[in-house]
PDB file of N, CA and C in Angstrom:
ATOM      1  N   UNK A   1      72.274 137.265 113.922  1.00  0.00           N
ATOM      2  CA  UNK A   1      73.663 136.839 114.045  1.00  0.00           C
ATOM      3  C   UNK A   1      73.716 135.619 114.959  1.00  0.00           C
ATOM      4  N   UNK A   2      74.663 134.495 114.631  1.00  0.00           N
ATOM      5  CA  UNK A   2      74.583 133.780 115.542  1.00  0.00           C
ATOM      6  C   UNK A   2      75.584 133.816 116.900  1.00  0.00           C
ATOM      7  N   UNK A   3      74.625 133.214 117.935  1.00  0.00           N
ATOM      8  CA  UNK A   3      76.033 133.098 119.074  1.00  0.00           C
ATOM      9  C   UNK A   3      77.446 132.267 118.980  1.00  0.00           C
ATOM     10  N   UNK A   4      78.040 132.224 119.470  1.00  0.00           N
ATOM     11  CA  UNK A   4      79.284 131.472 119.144  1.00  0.00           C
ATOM     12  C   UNK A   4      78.696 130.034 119.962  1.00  0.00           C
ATOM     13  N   UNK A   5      77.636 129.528 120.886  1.00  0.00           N
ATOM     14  CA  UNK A   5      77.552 128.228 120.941  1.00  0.00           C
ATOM     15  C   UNK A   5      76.897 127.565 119.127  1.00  0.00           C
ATOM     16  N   UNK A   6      76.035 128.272 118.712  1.00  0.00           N
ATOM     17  CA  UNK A   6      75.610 128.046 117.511  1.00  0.00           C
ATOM     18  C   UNK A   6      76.733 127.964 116.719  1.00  0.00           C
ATOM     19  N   UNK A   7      77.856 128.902 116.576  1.00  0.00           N
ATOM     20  CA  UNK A   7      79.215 128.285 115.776  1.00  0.00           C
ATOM     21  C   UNK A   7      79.846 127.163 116.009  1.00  0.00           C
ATOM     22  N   UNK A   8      79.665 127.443 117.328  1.00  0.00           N
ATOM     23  CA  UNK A   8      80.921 125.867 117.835  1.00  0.00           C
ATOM     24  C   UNK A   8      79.907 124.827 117.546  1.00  0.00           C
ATOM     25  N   UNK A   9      78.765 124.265 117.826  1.00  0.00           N
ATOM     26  CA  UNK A   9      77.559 123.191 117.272  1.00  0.00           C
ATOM     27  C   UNK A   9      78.083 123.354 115.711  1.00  0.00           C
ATOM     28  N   UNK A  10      77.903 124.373 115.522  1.00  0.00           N
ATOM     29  CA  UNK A  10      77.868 123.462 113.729  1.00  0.00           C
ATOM     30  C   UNK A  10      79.264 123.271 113.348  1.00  0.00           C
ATOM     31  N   UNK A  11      80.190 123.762 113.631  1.00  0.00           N
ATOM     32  CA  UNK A  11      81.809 123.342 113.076  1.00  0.00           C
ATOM     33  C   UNK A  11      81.943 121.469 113.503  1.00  0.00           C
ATOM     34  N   UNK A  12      81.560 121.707 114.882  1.00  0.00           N
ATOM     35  CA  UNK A  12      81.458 120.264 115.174  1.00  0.00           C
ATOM     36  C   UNK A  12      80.711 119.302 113.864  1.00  0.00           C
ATOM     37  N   UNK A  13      79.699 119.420 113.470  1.00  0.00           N
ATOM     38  CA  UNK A  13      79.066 119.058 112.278  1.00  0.00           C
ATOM     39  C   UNK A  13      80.121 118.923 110.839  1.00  0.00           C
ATOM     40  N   UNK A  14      81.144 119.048 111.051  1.00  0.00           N
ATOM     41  CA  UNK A  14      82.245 119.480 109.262  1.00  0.00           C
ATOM     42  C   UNK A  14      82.754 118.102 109.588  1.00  0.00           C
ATOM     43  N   UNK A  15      83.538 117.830 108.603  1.00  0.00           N
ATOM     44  CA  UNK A  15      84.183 116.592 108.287  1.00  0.00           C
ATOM     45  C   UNK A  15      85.321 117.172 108.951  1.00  0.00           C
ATOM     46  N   UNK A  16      86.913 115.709 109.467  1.00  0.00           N
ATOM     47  CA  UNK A  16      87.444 116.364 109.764  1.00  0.00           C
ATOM     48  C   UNK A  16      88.622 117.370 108.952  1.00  0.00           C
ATOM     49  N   UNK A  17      88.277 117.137 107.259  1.00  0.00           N
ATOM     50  CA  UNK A  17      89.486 117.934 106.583  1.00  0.00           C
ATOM     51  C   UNK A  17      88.829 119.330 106.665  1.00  0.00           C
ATOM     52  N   UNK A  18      87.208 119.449 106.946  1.00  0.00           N
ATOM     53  CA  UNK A  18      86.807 120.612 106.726  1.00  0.00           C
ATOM     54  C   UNK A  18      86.881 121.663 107.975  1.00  0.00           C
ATOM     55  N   UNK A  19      87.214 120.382 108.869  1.00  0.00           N
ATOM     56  CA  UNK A  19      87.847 121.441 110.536  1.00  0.00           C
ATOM     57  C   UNK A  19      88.918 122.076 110.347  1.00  0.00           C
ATOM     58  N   UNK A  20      89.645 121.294 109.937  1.00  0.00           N
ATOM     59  CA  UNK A  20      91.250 121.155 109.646  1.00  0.00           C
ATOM     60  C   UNK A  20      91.601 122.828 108.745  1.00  0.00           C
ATOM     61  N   UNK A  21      90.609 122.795 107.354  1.00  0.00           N
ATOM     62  CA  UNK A  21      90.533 123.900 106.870  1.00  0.00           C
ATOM     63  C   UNK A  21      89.825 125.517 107.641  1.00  0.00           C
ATOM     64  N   UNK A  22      89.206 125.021 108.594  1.00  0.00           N
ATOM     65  CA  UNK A  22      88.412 125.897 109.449  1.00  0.00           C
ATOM     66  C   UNK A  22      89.607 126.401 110.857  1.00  0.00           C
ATOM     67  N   UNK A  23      89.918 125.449 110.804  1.00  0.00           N
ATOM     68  CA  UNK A  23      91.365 126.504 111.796  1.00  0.00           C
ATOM     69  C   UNK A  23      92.248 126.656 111.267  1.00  0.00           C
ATOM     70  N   UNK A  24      92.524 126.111 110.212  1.00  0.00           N
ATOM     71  CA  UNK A  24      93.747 127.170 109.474  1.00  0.00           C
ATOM     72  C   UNK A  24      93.259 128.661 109.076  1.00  0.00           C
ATOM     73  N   UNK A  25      91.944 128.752 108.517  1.00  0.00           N
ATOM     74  CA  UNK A  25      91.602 129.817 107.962  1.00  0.00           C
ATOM     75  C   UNK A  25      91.617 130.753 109.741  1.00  0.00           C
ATOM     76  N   UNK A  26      90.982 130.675 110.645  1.00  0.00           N
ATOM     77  CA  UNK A  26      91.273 131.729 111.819  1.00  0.00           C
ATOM     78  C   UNK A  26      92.468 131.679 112.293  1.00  0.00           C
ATOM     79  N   UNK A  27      93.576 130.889 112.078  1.00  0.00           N
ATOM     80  CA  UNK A  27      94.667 130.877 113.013  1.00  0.00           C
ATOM     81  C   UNK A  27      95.227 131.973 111.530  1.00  0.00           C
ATOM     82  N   UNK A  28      95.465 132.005 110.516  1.00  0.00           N
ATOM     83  CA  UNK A  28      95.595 132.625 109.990  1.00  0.00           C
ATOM     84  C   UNK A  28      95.185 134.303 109.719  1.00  0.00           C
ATOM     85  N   UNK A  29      93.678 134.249 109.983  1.00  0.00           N
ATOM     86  CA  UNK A  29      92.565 135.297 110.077  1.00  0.00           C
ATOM     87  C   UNK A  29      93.334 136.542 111.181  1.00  0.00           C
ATOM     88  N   UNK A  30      93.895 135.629 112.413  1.00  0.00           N
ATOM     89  CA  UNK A  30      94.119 136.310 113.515  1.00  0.00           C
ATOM     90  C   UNK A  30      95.820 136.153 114.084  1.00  0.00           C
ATOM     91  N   UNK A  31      96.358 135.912 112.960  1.00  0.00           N
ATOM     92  CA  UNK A  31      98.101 135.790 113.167  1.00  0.00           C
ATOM     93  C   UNK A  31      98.685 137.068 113.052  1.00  0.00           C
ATOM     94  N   UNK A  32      99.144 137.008 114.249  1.00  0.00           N
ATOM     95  CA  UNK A  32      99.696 138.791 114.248  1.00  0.00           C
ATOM     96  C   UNK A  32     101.259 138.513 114.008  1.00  0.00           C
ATOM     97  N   UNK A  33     101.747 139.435 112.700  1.00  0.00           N
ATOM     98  CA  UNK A  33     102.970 139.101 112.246  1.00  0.00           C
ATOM     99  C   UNK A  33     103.737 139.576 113.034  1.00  0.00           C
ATOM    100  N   UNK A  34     105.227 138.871 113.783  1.00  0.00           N
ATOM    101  CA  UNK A  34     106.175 139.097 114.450  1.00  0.00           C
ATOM    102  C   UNK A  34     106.790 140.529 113.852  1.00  0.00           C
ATOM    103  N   UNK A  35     107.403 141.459 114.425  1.00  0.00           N
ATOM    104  CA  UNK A  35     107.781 142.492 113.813  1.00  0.00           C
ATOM    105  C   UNK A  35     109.169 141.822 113.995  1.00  0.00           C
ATOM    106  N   UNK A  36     110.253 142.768 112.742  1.00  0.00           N
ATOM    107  CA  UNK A  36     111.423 141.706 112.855  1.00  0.00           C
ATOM    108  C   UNK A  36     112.384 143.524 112.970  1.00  0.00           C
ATOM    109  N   UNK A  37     113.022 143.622 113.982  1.00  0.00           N
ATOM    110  CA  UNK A  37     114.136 144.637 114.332  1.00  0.00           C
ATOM    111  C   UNK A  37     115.454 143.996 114.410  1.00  0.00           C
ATOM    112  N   UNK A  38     116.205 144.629 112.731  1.00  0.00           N
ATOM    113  CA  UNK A  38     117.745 144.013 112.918  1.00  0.00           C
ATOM    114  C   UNK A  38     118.183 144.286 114.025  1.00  0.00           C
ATOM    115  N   UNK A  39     118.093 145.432 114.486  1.00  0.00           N
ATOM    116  CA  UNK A  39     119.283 146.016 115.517  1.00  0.00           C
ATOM    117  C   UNK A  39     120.769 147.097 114.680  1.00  0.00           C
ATOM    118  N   UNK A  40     120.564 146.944 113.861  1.00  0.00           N
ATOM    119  CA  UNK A  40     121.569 146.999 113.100  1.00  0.00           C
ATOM    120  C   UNK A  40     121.973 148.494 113.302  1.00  0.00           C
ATOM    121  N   UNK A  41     120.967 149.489 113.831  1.00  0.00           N
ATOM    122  CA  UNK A  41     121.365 150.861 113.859  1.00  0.00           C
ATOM    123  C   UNK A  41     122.037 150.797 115.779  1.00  0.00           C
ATOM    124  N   UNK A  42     121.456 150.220 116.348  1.00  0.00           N
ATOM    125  CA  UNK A  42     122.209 149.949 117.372  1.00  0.00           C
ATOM    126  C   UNK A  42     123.536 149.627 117.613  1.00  0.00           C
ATOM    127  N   UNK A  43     123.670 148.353 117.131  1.00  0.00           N
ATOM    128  CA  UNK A  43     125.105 147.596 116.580  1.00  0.00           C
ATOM    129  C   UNK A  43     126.359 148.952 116.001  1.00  0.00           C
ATOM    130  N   UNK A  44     125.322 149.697 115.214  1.00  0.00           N
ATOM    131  CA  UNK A  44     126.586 150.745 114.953  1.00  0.00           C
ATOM    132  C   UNK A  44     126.756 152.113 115.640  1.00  0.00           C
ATOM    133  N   UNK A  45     125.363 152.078 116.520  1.00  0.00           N
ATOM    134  CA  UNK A  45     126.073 153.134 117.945  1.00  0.00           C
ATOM    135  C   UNK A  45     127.163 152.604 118.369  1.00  0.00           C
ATOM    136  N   UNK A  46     127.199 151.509 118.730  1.00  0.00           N
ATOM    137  CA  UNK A  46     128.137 150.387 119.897  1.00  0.00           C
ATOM    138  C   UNK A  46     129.815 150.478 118.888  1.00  0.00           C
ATOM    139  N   UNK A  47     129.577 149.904 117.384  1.00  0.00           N
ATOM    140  CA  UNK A  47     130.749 150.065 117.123  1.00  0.00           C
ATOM    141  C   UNK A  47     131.092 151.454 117.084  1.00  0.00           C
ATOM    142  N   UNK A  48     130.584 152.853 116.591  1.00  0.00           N
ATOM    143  CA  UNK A  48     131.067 154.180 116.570  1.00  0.00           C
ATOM    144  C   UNK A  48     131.449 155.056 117.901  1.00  0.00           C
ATOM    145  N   UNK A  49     130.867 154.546 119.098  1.00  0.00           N
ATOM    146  CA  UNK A  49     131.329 154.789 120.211  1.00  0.00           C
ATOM    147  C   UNK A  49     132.350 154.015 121.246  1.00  0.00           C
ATOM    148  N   UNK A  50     132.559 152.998 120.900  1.00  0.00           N
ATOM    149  CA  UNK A  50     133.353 151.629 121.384  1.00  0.00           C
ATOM    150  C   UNK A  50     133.741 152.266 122.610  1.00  0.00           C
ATOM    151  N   UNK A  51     135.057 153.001 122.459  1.00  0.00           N
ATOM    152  CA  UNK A  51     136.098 153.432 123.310  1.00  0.00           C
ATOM    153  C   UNK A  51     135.710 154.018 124.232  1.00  0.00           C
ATOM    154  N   UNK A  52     134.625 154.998 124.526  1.00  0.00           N
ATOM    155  CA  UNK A  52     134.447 155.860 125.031  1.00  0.00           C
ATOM    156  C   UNK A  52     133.890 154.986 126.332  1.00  0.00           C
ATOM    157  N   UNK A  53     132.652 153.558 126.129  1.00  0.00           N
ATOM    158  CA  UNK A  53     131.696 153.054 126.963  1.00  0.00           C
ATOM    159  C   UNK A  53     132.745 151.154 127.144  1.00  0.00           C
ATOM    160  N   UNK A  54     133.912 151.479 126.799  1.00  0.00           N
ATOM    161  CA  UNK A  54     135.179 149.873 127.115  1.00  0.00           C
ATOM    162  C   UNK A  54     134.723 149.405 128.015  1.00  0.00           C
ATOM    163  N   UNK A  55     134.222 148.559 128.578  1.00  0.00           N
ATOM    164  CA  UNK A  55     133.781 147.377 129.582  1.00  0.00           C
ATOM    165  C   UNK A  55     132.783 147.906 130.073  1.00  0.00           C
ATOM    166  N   UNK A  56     131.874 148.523 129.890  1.00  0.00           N
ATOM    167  CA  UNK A  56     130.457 148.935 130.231  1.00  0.00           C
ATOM    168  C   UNK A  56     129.866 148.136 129.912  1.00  0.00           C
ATOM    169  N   UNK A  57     128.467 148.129 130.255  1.00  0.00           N
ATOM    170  CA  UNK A  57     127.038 147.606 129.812  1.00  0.00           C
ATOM    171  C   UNK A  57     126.628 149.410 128.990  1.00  0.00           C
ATOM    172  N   UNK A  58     126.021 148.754 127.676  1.00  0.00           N
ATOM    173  CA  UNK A  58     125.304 149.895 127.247  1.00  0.00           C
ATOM    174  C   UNK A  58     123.921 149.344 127.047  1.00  0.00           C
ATOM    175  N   UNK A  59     122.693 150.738 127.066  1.00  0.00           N
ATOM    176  CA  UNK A  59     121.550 150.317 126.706  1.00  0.00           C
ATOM    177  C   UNK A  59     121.044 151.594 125.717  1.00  0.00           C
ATOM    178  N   UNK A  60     121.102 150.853 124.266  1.00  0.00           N
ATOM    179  CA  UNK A  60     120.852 151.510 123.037  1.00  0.00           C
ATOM    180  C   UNK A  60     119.754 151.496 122.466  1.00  0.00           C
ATOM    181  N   UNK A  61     118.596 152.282 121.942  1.00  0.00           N
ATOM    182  CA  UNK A  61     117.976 152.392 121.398  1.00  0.00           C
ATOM    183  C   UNK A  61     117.891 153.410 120.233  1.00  0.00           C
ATOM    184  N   UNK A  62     117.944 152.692 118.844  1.00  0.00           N
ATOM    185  CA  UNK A  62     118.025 153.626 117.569  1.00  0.00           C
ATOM    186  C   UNK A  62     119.876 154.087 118.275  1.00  0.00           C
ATOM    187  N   UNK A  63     120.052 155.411 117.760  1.00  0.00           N
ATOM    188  CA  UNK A  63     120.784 155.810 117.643  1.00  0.00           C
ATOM    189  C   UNK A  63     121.286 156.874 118.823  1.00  0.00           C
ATOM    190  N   UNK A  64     120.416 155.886 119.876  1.00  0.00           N
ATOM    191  CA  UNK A  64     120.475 157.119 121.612  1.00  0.00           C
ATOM    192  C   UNK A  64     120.557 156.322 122.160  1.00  0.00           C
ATOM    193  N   UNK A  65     121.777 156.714 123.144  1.00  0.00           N
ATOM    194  CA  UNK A  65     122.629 155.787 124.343  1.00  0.00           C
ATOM    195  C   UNK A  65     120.840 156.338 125.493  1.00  0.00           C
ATOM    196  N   UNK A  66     120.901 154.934 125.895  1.00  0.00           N
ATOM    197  CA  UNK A  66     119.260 155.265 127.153  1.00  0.00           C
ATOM    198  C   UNK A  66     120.300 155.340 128.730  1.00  0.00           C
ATOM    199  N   UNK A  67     121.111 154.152 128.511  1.00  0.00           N
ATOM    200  CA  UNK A  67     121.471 154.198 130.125  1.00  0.00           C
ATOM    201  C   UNK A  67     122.690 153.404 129.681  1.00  0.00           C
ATOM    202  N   UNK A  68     123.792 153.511 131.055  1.00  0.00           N
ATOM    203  CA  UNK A  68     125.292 152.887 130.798  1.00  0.00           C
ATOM    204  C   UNK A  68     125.853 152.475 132.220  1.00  0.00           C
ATOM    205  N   UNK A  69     126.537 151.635 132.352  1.00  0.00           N
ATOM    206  CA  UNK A  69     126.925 151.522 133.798  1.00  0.00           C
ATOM    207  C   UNK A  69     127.700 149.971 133.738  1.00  0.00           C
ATOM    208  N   UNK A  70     128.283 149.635 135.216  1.00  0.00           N
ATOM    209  CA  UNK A  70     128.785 148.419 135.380  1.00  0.00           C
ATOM    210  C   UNK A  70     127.834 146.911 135.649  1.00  0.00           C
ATOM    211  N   UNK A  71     126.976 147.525 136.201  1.00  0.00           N
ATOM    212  CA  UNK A  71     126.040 146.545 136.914  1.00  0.00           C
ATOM    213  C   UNK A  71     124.700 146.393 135.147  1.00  0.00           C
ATOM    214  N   UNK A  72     124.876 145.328 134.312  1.00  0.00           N
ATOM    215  CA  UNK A  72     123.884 144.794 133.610  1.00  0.00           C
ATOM    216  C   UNK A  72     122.440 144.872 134.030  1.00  0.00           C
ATOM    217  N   UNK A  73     122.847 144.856 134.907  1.00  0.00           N
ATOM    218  CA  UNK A  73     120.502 144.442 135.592  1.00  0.00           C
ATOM    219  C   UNK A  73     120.010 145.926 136.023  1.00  0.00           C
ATOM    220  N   UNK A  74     121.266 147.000 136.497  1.00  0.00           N
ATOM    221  CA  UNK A  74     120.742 147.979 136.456  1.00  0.00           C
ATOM    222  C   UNK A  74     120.684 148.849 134.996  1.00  0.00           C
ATOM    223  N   UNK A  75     121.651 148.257 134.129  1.00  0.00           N
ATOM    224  CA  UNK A  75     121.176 149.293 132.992  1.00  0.00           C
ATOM    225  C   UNK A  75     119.860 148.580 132.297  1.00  0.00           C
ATOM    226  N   UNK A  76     119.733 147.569 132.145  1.00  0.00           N
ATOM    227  CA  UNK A  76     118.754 146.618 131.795  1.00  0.00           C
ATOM    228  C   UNK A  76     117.020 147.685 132.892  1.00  0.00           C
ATOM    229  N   UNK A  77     117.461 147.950 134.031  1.00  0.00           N
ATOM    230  CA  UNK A  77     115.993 148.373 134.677  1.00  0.00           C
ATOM    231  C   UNK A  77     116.325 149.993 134.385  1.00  0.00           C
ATOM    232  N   UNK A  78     116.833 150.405 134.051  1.00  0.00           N
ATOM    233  CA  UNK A  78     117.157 151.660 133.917  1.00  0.00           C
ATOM    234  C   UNK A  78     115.951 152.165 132.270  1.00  0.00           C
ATOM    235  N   UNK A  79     116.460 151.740 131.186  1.00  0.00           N
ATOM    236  CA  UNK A  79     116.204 151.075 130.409  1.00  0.00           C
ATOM    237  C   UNK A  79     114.621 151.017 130.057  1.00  0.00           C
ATOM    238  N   UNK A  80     114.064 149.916 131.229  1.00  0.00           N
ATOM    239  CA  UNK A  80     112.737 150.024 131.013  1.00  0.00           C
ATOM    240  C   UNK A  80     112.103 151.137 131.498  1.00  0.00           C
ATOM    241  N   UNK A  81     112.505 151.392 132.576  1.00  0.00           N
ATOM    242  CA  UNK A  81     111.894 152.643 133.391  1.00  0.00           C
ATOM    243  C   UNK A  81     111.725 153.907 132.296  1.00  0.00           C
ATOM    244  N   UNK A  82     112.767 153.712 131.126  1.00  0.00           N
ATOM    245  CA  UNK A  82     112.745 154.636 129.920  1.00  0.00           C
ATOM    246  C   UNK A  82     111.947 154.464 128.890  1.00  0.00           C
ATOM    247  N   UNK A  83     111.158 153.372 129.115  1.00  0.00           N
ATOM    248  CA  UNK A  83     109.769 152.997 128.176  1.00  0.00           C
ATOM    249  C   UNK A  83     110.194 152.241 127.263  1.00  0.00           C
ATOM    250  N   UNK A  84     111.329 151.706 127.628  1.00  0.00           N
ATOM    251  CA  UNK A  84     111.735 150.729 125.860  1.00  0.00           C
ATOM    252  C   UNK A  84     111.331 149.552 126.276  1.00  0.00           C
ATOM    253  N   UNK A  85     110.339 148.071 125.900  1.00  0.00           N
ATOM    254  CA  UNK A  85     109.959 147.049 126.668  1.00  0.00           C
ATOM    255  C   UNK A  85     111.117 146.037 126.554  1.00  0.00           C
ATOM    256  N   UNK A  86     111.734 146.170 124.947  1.00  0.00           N
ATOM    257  CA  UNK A  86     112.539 145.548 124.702  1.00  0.00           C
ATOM    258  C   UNK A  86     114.027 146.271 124.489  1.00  0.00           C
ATOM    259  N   UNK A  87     114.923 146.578 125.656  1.00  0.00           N
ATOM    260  CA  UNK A  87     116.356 146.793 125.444  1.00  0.00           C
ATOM    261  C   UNK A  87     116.895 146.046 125.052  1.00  0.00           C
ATOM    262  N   UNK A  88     118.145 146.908 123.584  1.00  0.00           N
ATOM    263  CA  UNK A  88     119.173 146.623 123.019  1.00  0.00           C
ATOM    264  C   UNK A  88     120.347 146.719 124.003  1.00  0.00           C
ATOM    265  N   UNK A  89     121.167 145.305 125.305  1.00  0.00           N
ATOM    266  CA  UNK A  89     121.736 145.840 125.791  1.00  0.00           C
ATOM    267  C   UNK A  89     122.894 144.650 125.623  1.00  0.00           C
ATOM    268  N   UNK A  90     124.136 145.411 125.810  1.00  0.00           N
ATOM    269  CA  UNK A  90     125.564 144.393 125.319  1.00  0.00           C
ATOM    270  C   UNK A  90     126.463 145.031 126.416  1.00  0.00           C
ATOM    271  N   UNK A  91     127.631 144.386 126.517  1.00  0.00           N
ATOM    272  CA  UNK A  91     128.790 144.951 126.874  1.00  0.00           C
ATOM    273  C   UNK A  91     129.892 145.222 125.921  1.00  0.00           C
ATOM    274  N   UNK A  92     130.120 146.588 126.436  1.00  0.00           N
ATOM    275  CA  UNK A  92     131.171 146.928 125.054  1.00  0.00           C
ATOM    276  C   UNK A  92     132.609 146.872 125.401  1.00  0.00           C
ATOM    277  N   UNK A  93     133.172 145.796 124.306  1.00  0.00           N
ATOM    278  CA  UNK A  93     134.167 145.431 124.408  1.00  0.00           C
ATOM    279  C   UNK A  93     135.457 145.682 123.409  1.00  0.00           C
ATOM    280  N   UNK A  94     136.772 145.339 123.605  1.00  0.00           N
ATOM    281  CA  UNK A  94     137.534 146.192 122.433  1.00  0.00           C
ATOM    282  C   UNK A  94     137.275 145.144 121.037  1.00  0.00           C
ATOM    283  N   UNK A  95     137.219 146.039 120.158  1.00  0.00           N
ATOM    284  CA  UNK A  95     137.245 145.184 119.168  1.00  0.00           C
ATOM    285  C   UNK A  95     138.024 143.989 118.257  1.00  0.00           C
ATOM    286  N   UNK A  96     137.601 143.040 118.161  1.00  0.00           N
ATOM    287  CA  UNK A  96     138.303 141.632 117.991  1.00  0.00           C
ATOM    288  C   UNK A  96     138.874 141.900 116.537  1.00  0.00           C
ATOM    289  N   UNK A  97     140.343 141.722 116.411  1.00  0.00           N
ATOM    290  CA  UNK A  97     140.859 141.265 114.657  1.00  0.00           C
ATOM    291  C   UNK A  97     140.547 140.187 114.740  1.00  0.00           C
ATOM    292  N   UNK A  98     140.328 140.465 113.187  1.00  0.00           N
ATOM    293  CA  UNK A  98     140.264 139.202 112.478  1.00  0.00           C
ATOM    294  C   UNK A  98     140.894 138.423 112.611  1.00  0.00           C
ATOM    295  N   UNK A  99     141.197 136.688 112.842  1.00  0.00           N
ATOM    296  CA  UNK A  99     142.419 135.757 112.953  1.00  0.00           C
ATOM    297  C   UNK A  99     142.320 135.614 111.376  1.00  0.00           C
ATOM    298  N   UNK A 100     143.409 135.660 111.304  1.00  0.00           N
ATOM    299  CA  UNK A 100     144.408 135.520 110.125  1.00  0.00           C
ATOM    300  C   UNK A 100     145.536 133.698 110.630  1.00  0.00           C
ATOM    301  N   UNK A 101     145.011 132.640 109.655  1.00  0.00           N
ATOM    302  CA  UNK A 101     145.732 131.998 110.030  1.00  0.00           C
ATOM    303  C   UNK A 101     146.410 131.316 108.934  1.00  0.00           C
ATOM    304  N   UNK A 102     147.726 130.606 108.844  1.00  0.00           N
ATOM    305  CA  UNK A 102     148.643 130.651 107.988  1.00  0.00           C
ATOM    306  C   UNK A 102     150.069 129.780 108.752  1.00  0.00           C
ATOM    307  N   UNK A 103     150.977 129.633 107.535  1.00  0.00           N
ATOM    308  CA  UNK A 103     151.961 129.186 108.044  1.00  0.00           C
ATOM    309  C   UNK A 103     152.969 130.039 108.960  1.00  0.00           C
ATOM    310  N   UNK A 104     153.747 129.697 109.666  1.00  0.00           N
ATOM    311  CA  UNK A 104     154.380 130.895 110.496  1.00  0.00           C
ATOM    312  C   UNK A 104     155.920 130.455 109.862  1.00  0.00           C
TER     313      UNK A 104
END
């Protein structure tokens, strides 16, 4: 097997479209796909409970309230201390109508 100075010597040796093709192929090889979380089951804790958490900070995960309070940075550390790395956290507020606009 070779060492990786023996890899890096001979890549140096490629033309440069054949480098060019040589790091696309590992940046590719080793691209770890972003995971993509709507939020969307969150979003509808927040709207199905609204009233109950009105000018709070909430911190939601899935479909379980983690922590709630006035102070943001403490529900935010509350939160992690609960093992989630990434909190779903908002303030819940009353809900906005729609503007409707028109002649009066």
């Amino acid at each position: 097997m070779a060492t990786l100075e023996q890899i890096i010597s001979e890549a140096r040796k490629l033309s440069p479209g054949e480098r060019r093709n040589l790091r696309e192929g590992l940046d590719s090889e080793f691209e770890q796909p972003t995971p993509v979380h709507s939020r969307s089951i969150e979003s509808a804790w927040v709207d199905q409970d609204r009233d109950e958490y009105l000018g709070q900070w909430v911190a939601v995960e899935g479909n379980r309230l983690i922590a709630h309070g006035a102070n943001p940075r403490q529900v935010y550390l509350s939160a992690r201390e609960a093992g989630i790395s990434v909190p779903f956290i908002v303030r819940v507020q009353k809900r906005e109508e729609a503007f409707m606009g028109g002649w009066l």
